[in-house]
Protein backbone atom coordinates (compact mmCIF):
# COMPACT_ATOMS: atom_id res chain seq x y z
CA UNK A 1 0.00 0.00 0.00
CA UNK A 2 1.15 3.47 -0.64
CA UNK A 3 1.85 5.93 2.43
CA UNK A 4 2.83 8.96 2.45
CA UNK A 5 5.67 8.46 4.32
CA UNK A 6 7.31 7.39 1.02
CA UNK A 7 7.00 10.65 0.05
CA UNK A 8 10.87 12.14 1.92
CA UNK A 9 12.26 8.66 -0.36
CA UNK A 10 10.74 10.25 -3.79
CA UNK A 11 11.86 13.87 -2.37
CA UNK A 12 15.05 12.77 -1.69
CA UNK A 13 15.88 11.11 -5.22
CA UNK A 14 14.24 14.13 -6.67
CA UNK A 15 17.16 16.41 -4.57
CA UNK A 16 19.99 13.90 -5.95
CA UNK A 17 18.60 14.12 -9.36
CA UNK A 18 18.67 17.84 -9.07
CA UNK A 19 22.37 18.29 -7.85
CA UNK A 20 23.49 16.11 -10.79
CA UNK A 21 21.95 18.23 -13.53
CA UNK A 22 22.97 21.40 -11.62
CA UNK A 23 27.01 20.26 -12.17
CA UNK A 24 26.94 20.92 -16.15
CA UNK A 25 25.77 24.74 -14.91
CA UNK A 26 27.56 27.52 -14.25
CA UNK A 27 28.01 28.75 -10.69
CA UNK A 28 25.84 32.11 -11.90
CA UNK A 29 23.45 30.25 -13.14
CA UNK A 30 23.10 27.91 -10.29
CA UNK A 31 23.04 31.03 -7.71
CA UNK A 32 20.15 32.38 -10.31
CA UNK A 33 18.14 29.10 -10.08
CA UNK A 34 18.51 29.05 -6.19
CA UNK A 35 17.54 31.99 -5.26
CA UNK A 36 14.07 31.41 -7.60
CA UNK A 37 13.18 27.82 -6.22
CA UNK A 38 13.84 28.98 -2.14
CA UNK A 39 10.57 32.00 -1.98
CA UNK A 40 10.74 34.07 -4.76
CA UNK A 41 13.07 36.59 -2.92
CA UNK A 42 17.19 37.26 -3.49
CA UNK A 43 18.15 37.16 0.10
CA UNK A 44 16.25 34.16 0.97
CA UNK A 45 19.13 31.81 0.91
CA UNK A 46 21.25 33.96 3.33
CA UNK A 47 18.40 34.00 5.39
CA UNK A 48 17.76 30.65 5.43
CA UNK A 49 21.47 29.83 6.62
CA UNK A 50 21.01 32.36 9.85
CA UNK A 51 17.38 30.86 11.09
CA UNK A 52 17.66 28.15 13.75
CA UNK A 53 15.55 26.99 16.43
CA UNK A 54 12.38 24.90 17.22
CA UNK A 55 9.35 24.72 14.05
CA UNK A 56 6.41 22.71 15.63
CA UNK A 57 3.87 21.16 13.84
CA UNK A 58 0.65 19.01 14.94
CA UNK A 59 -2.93 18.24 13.46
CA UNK A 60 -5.39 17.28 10.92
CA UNK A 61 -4.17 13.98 9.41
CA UNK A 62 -6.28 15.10 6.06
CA UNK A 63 -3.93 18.14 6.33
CA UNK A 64 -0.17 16.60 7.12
CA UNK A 65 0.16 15.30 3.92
CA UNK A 66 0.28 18.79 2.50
CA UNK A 67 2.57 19.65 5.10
CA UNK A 68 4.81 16.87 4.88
CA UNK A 69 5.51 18.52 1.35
CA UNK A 70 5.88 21.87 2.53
CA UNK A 71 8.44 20.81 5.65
CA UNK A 72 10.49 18.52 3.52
CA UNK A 73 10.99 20.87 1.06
CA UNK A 74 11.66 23.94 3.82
CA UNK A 75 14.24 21.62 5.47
CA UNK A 76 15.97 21.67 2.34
CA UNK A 77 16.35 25.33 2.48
CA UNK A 78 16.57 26.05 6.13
CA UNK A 79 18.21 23.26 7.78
CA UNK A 80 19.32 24.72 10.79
CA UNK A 81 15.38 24.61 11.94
CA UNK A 82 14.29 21.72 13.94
CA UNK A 83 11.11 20.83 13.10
CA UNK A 84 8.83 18.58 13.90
CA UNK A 85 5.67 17.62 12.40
CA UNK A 86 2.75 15.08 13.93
CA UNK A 87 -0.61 13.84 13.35
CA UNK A 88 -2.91 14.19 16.49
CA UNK A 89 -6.57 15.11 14.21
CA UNK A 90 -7.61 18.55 14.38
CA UNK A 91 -9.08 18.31 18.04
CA UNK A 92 -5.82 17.28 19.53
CA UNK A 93 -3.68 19.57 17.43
CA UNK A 94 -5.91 22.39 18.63
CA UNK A 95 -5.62 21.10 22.61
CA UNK A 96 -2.16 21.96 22.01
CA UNK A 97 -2.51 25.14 20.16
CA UNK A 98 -4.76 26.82 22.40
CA UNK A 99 -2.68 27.20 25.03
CA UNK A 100 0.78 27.59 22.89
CA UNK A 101 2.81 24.10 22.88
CA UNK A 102 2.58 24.44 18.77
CA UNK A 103 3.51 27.35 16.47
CA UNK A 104 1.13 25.70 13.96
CA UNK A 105 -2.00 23.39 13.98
CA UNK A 106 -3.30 21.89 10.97
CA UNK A 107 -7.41 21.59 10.41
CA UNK A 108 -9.98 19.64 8.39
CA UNK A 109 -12.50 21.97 10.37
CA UNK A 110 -12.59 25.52 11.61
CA UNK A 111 -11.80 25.93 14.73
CA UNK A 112 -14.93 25.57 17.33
CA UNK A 113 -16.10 28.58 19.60
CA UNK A 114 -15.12 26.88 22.90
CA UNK A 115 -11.33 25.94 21.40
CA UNK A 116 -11.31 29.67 20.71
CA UNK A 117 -12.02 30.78 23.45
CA UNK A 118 -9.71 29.17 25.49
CA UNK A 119 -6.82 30.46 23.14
CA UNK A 120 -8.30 33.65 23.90
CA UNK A 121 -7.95 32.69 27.75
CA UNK A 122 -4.37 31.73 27.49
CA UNK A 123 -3.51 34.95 25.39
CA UNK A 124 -2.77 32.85 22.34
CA UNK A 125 -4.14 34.53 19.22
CA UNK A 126 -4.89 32.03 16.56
CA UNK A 127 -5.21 32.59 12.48
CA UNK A 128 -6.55 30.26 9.53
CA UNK A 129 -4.92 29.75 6.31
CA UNK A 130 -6.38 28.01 3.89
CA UNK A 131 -3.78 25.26 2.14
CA UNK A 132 -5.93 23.03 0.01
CA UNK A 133 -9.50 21.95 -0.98
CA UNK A 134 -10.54 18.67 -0.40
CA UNK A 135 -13.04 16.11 -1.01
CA UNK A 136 -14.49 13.52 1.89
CA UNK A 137 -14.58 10.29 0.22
CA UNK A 138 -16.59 7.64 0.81
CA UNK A 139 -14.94 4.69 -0.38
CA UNK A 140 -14.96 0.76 -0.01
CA UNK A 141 -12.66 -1.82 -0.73
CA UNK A 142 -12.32 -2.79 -4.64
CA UNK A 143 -13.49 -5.98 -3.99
CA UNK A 144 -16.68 -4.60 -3.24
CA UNK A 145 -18.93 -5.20 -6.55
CA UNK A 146 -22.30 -4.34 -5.31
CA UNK A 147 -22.38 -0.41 -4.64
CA UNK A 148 -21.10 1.92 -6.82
CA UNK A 149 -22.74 5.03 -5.00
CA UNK A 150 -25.08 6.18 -2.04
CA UNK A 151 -27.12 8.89 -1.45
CA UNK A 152 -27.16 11.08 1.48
CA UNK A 153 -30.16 9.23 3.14
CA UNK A 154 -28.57 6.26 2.75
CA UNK A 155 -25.11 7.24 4.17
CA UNK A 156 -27.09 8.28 7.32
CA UNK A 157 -28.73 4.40 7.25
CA UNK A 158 -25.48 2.96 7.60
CA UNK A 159 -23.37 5.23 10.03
CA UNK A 160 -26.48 6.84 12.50
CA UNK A 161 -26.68 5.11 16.06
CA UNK A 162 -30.44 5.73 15.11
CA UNK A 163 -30.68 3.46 12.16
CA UNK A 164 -31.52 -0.18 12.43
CA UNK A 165 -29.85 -0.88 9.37
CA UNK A 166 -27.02 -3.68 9.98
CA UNK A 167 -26.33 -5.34 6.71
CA UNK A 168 -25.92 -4.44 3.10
CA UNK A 169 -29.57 -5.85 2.40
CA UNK A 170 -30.78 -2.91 4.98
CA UNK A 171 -29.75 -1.06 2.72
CA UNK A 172 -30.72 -1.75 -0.91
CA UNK A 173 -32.58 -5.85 -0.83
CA UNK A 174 -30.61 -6.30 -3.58
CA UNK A 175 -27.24 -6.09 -2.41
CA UNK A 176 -25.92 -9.35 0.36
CA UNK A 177 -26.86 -9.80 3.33
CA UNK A 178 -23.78 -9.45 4.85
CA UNK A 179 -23.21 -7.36 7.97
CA UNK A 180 -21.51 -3.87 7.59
CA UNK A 181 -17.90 -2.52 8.77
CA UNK A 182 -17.61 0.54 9.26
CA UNK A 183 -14.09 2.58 9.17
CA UNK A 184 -14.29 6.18 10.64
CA UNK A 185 -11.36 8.80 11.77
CA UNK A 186 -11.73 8.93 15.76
CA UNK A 187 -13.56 12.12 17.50
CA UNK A 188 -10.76 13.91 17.58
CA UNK A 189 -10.44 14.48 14.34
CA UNK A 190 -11.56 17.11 11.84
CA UNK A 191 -12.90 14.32 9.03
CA UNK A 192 -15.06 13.06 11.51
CA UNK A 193 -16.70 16.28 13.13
CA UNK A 194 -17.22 17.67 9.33
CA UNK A 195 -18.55 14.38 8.06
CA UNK A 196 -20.67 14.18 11.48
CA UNK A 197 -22.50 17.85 10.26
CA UNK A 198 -22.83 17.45 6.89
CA UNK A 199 -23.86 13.86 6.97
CA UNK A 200 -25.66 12.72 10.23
CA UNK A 201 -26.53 16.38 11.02
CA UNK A 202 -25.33 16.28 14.64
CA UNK A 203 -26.44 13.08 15.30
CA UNK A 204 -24.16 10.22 17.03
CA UNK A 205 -22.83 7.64 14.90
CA UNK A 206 -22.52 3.80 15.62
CA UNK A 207 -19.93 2.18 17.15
CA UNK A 208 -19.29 -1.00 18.82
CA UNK A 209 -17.91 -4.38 17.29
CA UNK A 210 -18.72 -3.77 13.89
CA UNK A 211 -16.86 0.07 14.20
CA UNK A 212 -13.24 0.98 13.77
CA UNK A 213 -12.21 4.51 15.00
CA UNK A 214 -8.76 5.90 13.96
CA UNK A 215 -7.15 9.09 13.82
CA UNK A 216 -4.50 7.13 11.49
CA UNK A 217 -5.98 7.21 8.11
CA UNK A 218 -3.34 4.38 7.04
CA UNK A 219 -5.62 2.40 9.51
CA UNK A 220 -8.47 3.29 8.01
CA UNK A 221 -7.32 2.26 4.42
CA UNK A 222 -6.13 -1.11 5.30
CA UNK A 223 -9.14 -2.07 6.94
CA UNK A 224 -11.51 -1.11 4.30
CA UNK A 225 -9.93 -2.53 1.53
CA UNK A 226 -9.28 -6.45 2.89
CA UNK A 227 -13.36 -6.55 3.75
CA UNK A 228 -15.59 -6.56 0.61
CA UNK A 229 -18.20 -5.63 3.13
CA UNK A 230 -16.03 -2.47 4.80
CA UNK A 231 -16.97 1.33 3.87
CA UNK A 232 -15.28 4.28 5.30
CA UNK A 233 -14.30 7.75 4.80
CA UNK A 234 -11.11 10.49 4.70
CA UNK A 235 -9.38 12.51 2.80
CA UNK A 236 -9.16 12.79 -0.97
CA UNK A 237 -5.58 12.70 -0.76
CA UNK A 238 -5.95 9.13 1.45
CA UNK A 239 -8.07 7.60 -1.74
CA UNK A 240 -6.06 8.70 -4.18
CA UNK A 241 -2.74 7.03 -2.59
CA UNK A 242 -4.64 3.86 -2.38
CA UNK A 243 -7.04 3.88 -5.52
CA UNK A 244 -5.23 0.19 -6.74
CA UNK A 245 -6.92 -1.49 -3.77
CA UNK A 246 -10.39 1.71 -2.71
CA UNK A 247 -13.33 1.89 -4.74
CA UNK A 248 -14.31 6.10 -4.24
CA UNK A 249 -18.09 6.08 -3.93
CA UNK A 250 -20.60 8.54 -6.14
CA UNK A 251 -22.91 10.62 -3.63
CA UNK A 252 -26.23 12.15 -4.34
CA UNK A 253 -27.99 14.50 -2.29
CA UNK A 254 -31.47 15.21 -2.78
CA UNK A 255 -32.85 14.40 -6.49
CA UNK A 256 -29.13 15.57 -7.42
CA UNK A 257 -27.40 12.30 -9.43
CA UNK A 258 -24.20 10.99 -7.79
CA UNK A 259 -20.78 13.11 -7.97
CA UNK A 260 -17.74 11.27 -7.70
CA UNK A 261 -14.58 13.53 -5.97
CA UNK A 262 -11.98 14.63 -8.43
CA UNK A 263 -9.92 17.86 -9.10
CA UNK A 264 -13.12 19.25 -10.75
CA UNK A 265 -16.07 18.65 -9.03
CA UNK A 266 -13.90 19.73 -5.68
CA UNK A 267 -13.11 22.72 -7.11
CA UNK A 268 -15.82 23.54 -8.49
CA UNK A 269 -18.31 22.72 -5.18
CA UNK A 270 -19.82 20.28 -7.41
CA UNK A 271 -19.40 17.29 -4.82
CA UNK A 272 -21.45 18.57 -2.35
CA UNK A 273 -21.78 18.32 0.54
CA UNK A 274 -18.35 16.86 0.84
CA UNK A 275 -16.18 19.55 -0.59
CA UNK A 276 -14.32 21.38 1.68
CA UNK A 277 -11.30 23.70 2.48
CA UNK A 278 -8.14 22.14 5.32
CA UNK A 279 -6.51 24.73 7.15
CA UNK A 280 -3.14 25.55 9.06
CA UNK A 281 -4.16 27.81 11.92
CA UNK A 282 -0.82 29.91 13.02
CA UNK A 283 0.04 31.22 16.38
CA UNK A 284 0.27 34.58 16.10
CA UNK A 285 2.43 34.72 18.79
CA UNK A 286 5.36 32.20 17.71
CA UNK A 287 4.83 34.66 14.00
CA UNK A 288 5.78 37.44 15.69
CA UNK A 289 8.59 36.32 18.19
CA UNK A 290 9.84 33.24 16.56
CA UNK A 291 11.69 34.36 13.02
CA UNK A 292 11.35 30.84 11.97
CA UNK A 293 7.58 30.39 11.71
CA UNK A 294 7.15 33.42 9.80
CA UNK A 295 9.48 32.53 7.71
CA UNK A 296 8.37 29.38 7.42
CA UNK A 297 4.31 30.69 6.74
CA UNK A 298 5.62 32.77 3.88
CA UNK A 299 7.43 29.37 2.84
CA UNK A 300 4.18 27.56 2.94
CA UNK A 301 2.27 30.20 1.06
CA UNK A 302 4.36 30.33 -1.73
CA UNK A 303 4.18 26.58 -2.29
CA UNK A 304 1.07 25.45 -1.31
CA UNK A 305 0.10 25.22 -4.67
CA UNK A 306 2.29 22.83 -5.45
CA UNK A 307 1.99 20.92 -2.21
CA UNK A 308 -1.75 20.45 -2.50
CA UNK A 309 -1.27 19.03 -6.03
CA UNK A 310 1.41 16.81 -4.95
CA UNK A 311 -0.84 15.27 -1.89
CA UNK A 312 -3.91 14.82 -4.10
CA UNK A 313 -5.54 17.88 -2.86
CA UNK A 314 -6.95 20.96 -4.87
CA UNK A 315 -5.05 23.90 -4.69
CA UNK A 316 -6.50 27.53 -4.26
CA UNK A 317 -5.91 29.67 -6.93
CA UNK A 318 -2.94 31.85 -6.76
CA UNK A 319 -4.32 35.11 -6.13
CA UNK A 320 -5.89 33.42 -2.72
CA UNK A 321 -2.33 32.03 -1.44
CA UNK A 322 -1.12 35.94 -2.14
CA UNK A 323 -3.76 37.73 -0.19
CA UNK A 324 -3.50 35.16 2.79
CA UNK A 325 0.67 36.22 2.59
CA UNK A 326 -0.12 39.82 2.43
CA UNK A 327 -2.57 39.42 5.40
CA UNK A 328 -0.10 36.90 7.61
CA UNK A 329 2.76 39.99 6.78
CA UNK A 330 0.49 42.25 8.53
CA UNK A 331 0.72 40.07 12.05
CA UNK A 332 4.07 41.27 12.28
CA UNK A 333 3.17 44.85 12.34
């Protein structure tokens, strides 16, 4: 199975291949390609060799894919920062956040009122940037060749406490009767509180024998796709790494036909009600006294594009990663 912890292997080979083709240039023209690839800025690389100290990192697991990118990369630029970068979900990066053991905390969700306010408690001010759009998908193993998509109504059959529905047959009498697994990030994460509105409006979801919570989408994938009878949800970026064993599921809402996730429906808000932005939320405080961080948010900005792409994601359009960097610039003021 794919993870994207091969990703620093592929980065890596890409660096060597990189170094090689830069020998048959001329020191000028290496200095000129530098100072281009590091943040668009001619005194970035001097820069980068002065910053030191601590970059930390915690979150959304739909998120750290994205940032995996973005901190590889920065590493390779600034490698006097020590940074570190975990996967908590987007409730636990946020416990952290609010009362300032992380300079950043990635997001599949805005932040709630009551997180807020106890940044606001601890003195911790606390931003959003928008890195990606994403998808939910609702996927099941490929092994799976009875359901090919669900509607709304019928995602709530299978994952509300409420429902009495326990096997595929519940569901649709055509389709076995065979009991149902479900797969499902864990309460603290952002997948799970966005799919919980949007889905099961508020409502709680079942769990017990038949229910796997983790906040390790890796779980989640292996799971689903060794049970023909398995369906879960995460990420785009999750399905995509994995679409050689998942089956992505079409989703209909209303009298609306099914939309399957890709670059365009996402983008386009087409796959609804699953489309959605992931965030970084920055502490304003580490931005202003930690030279690092900001650096490291302008680093982000400028490549999120790519990063998003790279992770399976959706990026924002340029002129929406400039206007976030004009506005973080101002938090230094």
């Amino acid at each position: 199975m794919k993870k994207f912890k091969n990703l620093a292997l592929m980065f890596a080979f890409i660096l060597v291949l990189g170094v090689l083709a830069a020998c048959g240039s001329s020191d000028e023209g290496a200095a000129s390609e530098g100072e281009e690839t590091a943040s668009g800025d001619s005194g970035s690389e001097e820069a980068s060799e002065e910053l030191s100290g601590d970059l930390s990192i915690d979150g959304s697991s739909t998120v750290y894919p994205v940032m995996e990118y973005l901190t590889y990369q920065y590493n390779q630029e600034q490698p006097n920062v020590n940074t570190t970068l975990n996967s908590s979900g987007s409730g636990g990066g946020f416990k952290k956040s609010t009362v300032g053991e992380i300079d950043l905390s990635n997001a599949s969700r805005p932040i709630s009122e009551e997180e807020q306010a106890i940044a606001e408690e601890n003195g911790i001010q606390l931003e959003p940037l928008e890195v990606a759009y994403d998808g939910l998908s609702v996927v099941v193993s490929n092994q799976n060749d009875f359901v090919d998509e669900l509607s709304v109504e019928q995602l709530q059959q299978i994952f509300l406490e409420s429902s009495d529905a326990t096997m595929w047959s519940d569901i649709n009498p055509e389709w076995p009767e065979e009991e149902i697994k479900i797969f499902s990030p864990g309460h603290d994460s952002g997948t799970f509180d966005y799919f919980n509105e949007v889905i099961l409006e508020e409502e709680p979801m079942k769990e017990g024998e038949n229910t796997t919570l983790s906040e390790d989408d890796n779980v989640l994938v292996r799971g689903i796709e060794s049970d023909p009878n398995a369906i879960g949800f995460f990420g785009y970026a999750y399905y995509q790494a994995n679409e050689d064993t998942l089956k992505v599921l079409g989703i209909s809402e209303g009298d609306g036909e099914a939309v399957k996730p890709n670059a365009e429906t996402i983008e386009s808000g087409e796959y609804t009600p699953l489309s959605r932005p992931i965030f970084t939320y920055v502490n304003v405080n580490s931005y202003q006294e930690k030279p690092q961080v900001r650096d490291f948010v302008e680093f982000a900005l400028n490549n999120a594009g790519a990063a998003a792409e790279q992770a399976g994601y959706v990026a924002l359009s340029e002129e929406a990663y400039q206007e976030q960097l004009e506005e973080a610039q101002t938090w230094a003021e």
